[in-house]
PDB file of N, CA and C in Angstrom:
ATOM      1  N   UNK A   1     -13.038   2.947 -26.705  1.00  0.00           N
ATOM      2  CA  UNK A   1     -11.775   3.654 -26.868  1.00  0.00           C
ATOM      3  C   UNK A   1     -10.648   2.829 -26.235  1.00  0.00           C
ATOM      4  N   UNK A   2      -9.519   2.510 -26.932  1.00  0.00           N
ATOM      5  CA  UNK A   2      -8.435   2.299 -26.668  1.00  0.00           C
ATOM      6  C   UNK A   2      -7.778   2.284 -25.624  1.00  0.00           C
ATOM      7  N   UNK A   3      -6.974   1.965 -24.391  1.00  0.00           N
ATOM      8  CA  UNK A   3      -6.335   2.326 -23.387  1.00  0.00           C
ATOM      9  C   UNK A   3      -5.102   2.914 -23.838  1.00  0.00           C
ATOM     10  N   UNK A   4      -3.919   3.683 -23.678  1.00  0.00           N
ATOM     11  CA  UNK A   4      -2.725   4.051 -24.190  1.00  0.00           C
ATOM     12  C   UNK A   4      -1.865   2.570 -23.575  1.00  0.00           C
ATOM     13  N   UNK A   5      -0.739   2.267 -24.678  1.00  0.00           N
ATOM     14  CA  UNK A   5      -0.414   0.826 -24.087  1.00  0.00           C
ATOM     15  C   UNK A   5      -1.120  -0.205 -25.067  1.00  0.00           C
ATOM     16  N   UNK A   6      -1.955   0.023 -25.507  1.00  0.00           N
ATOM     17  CA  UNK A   6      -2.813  -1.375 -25.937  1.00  0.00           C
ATOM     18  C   UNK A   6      -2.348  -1.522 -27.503  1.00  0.00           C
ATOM     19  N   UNK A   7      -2.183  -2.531 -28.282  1.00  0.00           N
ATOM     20  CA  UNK A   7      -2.209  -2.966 -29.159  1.00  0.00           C
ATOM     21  C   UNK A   7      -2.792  -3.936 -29.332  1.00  0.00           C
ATOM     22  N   UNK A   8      -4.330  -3.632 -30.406  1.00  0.00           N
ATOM     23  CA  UNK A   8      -5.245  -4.894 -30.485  1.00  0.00           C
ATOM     24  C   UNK A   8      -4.518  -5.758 -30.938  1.00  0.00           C
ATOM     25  N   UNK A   9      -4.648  -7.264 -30.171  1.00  0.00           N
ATOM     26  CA  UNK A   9      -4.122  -8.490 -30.865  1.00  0.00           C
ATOM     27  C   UNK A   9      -2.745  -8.358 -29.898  1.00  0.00           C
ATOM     28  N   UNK A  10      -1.968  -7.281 -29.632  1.00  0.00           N
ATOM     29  CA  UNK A  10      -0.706  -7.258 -28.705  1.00  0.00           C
ATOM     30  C   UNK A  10      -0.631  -7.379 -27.471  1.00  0.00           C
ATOM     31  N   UNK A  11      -1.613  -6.951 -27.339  1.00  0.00           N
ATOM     32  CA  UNK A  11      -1.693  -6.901 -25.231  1.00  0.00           C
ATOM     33  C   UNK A  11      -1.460  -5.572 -25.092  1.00  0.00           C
ATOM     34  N   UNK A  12      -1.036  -5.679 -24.029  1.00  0.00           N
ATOM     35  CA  UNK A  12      -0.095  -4.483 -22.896  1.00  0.00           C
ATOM     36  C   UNK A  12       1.304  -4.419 -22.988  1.00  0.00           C
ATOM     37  N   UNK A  13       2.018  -3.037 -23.404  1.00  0.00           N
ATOM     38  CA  UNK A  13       3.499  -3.396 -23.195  1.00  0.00           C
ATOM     39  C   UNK A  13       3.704  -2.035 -22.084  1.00  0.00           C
ATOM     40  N   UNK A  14       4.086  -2.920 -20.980  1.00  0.00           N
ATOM     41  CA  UNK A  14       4.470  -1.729 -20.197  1.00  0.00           C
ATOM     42  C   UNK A  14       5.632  -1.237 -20.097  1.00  0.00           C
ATOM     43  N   UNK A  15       6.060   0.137 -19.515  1.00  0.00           N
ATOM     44  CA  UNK A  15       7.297   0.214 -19.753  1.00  0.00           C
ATOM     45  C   UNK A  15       8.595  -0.068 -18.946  1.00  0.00           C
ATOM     46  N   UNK A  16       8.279  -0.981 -18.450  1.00  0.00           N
ATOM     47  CA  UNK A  16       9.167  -1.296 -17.164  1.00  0.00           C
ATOM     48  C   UNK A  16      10.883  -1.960 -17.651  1.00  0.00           C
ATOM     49  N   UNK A  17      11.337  -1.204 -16.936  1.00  0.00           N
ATOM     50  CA  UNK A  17      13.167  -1.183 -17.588  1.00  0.00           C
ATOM     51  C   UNK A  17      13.296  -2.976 -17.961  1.00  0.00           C
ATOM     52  N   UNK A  18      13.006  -4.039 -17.161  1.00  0.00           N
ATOM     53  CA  UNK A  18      12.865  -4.791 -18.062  1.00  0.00           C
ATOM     54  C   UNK A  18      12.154  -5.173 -19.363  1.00  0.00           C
ATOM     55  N   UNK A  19      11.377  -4.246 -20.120  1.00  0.00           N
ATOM     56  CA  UNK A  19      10.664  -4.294 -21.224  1.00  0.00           C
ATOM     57  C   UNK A  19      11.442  -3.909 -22.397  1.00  0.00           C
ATOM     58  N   UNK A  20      12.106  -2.965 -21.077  1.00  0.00           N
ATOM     59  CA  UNK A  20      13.110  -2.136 -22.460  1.00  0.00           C
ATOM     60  C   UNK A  20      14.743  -2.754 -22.472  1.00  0.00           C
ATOM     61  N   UNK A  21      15.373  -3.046 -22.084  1.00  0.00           N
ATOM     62  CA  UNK A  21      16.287  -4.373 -21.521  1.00  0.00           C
ATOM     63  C   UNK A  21      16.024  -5.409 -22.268  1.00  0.00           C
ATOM     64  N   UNK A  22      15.218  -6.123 -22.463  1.00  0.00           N
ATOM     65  CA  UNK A  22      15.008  -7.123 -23.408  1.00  0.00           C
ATOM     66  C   UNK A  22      14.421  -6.844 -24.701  1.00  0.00           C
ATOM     67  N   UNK A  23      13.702  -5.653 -25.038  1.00  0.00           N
ATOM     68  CA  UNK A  23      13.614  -5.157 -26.294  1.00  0.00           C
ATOM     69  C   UNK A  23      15.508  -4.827 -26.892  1.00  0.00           C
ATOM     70  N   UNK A  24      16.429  -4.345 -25.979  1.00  0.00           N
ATOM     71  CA  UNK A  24      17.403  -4.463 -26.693  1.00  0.00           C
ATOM     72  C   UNK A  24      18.279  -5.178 -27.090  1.00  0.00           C
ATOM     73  N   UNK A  25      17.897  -6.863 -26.118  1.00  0.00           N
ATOM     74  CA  UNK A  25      19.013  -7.873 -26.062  1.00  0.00           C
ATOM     75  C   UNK A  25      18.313  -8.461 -27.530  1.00  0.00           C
ATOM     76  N   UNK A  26      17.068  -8.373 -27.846  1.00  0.00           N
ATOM     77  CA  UNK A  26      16.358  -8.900 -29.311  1.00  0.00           C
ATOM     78  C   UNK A  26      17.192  -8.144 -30.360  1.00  0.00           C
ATOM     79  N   UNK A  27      17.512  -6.625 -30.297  1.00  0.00           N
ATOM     80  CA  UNK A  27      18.468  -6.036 -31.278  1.00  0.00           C
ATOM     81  C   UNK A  27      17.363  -6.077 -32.431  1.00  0.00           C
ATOM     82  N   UNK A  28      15.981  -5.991 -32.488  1.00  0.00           N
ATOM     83  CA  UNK A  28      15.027  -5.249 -33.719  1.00  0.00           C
ATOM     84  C   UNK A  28      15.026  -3.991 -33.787  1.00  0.00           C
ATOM     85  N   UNK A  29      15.528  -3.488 -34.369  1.00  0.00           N
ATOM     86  CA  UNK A  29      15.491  -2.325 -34.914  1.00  0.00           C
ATOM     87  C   UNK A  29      14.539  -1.199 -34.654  1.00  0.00           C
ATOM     88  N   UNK A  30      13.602  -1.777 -35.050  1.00  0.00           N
ATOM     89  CA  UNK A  30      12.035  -1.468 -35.531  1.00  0.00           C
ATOM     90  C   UNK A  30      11.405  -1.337 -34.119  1.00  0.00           C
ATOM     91  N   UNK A  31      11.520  -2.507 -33.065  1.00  0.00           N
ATOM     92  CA  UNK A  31      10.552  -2.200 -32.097  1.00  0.00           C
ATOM     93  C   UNK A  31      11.796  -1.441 -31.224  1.00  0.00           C
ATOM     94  N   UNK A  32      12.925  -1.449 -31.091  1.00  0.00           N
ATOM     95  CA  UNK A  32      13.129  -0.525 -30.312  1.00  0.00           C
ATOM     96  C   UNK A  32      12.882   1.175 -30.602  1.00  0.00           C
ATOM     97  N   UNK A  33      13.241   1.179 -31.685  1.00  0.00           N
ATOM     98  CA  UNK A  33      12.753   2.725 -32.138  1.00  0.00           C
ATOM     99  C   UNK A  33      10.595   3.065 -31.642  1.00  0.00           C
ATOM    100  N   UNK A  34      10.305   1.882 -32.168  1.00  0.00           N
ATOM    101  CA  UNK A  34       8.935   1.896 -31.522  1.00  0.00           C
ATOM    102  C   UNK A  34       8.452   2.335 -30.029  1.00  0.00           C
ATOM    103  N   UNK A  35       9.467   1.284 -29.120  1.00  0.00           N
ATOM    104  CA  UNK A  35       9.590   1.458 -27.554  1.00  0.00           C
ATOM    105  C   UNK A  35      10.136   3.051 -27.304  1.00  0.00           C
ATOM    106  N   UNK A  36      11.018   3.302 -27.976  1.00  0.00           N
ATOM    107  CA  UNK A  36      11.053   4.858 -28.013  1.00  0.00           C
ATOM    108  C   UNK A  36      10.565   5.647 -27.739  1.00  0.00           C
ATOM    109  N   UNK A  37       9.626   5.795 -29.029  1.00  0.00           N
ATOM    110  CA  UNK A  37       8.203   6.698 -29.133  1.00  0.00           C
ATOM    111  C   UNK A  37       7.498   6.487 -28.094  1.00  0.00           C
ATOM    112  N   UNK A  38       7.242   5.077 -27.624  1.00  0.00           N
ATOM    113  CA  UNK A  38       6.142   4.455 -26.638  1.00  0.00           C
ATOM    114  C   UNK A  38       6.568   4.933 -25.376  1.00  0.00           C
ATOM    115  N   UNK A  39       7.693   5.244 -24.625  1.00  0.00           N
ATOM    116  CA  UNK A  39       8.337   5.582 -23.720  1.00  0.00           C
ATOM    117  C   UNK A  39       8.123   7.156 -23.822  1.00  0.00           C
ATOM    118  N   UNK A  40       8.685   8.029 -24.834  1.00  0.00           N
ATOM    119  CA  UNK A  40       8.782   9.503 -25.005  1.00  0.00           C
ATOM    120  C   UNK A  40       7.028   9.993 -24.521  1.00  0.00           C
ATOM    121  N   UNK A  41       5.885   9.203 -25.185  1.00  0.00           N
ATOM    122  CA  UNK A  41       4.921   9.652 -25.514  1.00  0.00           C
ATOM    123  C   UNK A  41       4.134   9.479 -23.683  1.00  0.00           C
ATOM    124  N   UNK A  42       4.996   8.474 -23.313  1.00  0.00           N
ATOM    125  CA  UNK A  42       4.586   8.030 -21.938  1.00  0.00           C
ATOM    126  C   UNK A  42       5.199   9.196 -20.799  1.00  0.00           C
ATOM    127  N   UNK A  43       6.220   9.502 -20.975  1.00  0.00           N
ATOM    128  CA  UNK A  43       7.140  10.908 -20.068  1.00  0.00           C
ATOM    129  C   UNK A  43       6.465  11.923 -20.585  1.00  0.00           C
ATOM    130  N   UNK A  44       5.415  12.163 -21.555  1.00  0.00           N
ATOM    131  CA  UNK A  44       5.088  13.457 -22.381  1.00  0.00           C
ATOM    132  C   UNK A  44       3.485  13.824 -21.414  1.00  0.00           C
ATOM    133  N   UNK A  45       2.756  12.388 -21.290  1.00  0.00           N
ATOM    134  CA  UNK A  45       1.433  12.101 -20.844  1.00  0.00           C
ATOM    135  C   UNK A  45       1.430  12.182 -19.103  1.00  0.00           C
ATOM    136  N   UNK A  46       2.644  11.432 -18.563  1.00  0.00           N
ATOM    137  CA  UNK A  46       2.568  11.107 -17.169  1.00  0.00           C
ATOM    138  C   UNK A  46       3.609  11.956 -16.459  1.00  0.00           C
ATOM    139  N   UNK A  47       4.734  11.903 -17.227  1.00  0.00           N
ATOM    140  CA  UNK A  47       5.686  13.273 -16.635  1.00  0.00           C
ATOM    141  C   UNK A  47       6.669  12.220 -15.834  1.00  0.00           C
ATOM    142  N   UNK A  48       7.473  12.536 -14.805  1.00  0.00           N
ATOM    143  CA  UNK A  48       8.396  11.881 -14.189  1.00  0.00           C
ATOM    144  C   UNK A  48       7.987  10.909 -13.304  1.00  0.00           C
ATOM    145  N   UNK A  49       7.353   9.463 -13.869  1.00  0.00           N
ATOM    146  CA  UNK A  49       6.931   8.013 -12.792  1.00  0.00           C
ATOM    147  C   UNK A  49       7.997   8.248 -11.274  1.00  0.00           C
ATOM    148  N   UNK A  50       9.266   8.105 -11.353  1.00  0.00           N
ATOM    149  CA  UNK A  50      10.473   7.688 -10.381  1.00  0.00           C
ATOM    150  C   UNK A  50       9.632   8.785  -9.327  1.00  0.00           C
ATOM    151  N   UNK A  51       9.642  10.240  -9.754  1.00  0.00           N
ATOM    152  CA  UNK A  51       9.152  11.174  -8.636  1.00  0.00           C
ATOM    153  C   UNK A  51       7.838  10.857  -7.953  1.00  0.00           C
ATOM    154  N   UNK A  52       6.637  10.299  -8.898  1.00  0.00           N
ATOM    155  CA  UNK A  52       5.419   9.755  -8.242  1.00  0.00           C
ATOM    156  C   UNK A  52       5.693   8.633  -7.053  1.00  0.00           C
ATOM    157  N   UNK A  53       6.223   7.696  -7.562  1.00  0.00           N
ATOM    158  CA  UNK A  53       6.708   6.798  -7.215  1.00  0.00           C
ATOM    159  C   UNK A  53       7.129   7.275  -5.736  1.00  0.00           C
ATOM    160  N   UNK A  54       8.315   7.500  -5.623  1.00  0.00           N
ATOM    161  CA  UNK A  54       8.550   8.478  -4.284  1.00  0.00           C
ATOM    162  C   UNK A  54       7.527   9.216  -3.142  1.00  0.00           C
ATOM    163  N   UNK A  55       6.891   9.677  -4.136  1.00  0.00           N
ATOM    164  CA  UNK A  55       5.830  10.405  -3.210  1.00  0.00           C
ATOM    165  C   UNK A  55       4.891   9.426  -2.894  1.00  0.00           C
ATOM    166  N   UNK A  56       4.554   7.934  -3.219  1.00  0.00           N
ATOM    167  CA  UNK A  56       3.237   7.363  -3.409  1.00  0.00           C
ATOM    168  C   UNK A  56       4.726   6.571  -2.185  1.00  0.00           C
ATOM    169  N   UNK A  57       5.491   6.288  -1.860  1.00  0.00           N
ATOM    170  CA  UNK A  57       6.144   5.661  -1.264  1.00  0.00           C
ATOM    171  C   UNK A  57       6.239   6.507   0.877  1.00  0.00           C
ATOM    172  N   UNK A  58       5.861   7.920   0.431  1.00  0.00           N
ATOM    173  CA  UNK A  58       6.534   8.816   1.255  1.00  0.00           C
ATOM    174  C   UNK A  58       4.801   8.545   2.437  1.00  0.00           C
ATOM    175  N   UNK A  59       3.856   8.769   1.769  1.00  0.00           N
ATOM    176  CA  UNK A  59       2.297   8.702   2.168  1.00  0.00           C
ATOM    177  C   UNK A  59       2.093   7.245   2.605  1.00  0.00           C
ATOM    178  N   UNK A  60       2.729   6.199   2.078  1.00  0.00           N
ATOM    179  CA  UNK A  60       2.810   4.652   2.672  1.00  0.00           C
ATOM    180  C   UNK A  60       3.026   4.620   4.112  1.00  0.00           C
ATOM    181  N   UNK A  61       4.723   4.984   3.746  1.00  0.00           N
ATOM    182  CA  UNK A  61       5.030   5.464   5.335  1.00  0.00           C
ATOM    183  C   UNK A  61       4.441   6.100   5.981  1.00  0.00           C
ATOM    184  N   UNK A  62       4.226   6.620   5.843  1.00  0.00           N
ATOM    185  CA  UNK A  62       2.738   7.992   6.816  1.00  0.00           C
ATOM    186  C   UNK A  62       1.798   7.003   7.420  1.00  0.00           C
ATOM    187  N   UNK A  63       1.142   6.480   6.870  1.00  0.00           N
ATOM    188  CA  UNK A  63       0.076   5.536   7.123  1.00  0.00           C
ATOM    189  C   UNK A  63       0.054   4.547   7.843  1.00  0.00           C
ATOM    190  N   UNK A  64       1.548   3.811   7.372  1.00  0.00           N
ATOM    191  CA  UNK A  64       2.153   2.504   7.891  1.00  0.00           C
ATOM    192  C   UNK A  64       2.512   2.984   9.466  1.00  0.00           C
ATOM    193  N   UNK A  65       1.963   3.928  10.258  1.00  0.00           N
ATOM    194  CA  UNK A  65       2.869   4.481  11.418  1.00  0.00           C
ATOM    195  C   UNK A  65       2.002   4.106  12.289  1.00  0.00           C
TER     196      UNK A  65
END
């Protein structure tokens, strides 16, 4: 089974603001509407990264003490 992300023959496209930043300086049409979906379907599956993120940042500190 597939990983979400994977395109056989494509790799990995992750979604990191530079992915999407340079998907728009290319100006394709096609894969940005793609990155779209790929992004929407990713906030639909994982929910708000920035807030994880935070919290996986907040327990660092905890630890780091």
């Amino acid at each position: 089974m597939a990983e979400k992300g994977y395109k056989p023959g494509g790799g990995i496209h992750p979604l990191y603001a530079a992915t999407i930043h340079h998907c728009i300086a290319k100006g394709d049409l096609a894969e940005m509407k793609s990155l779209v979906t790929k992004a929407e379907e990713h906030l639909r599956d994982h929910g708000d990264v920035s807030a994880a993120l935070e919290a996986l940042k907040v327990e660092i500190a905890k630890l780091s003490k």
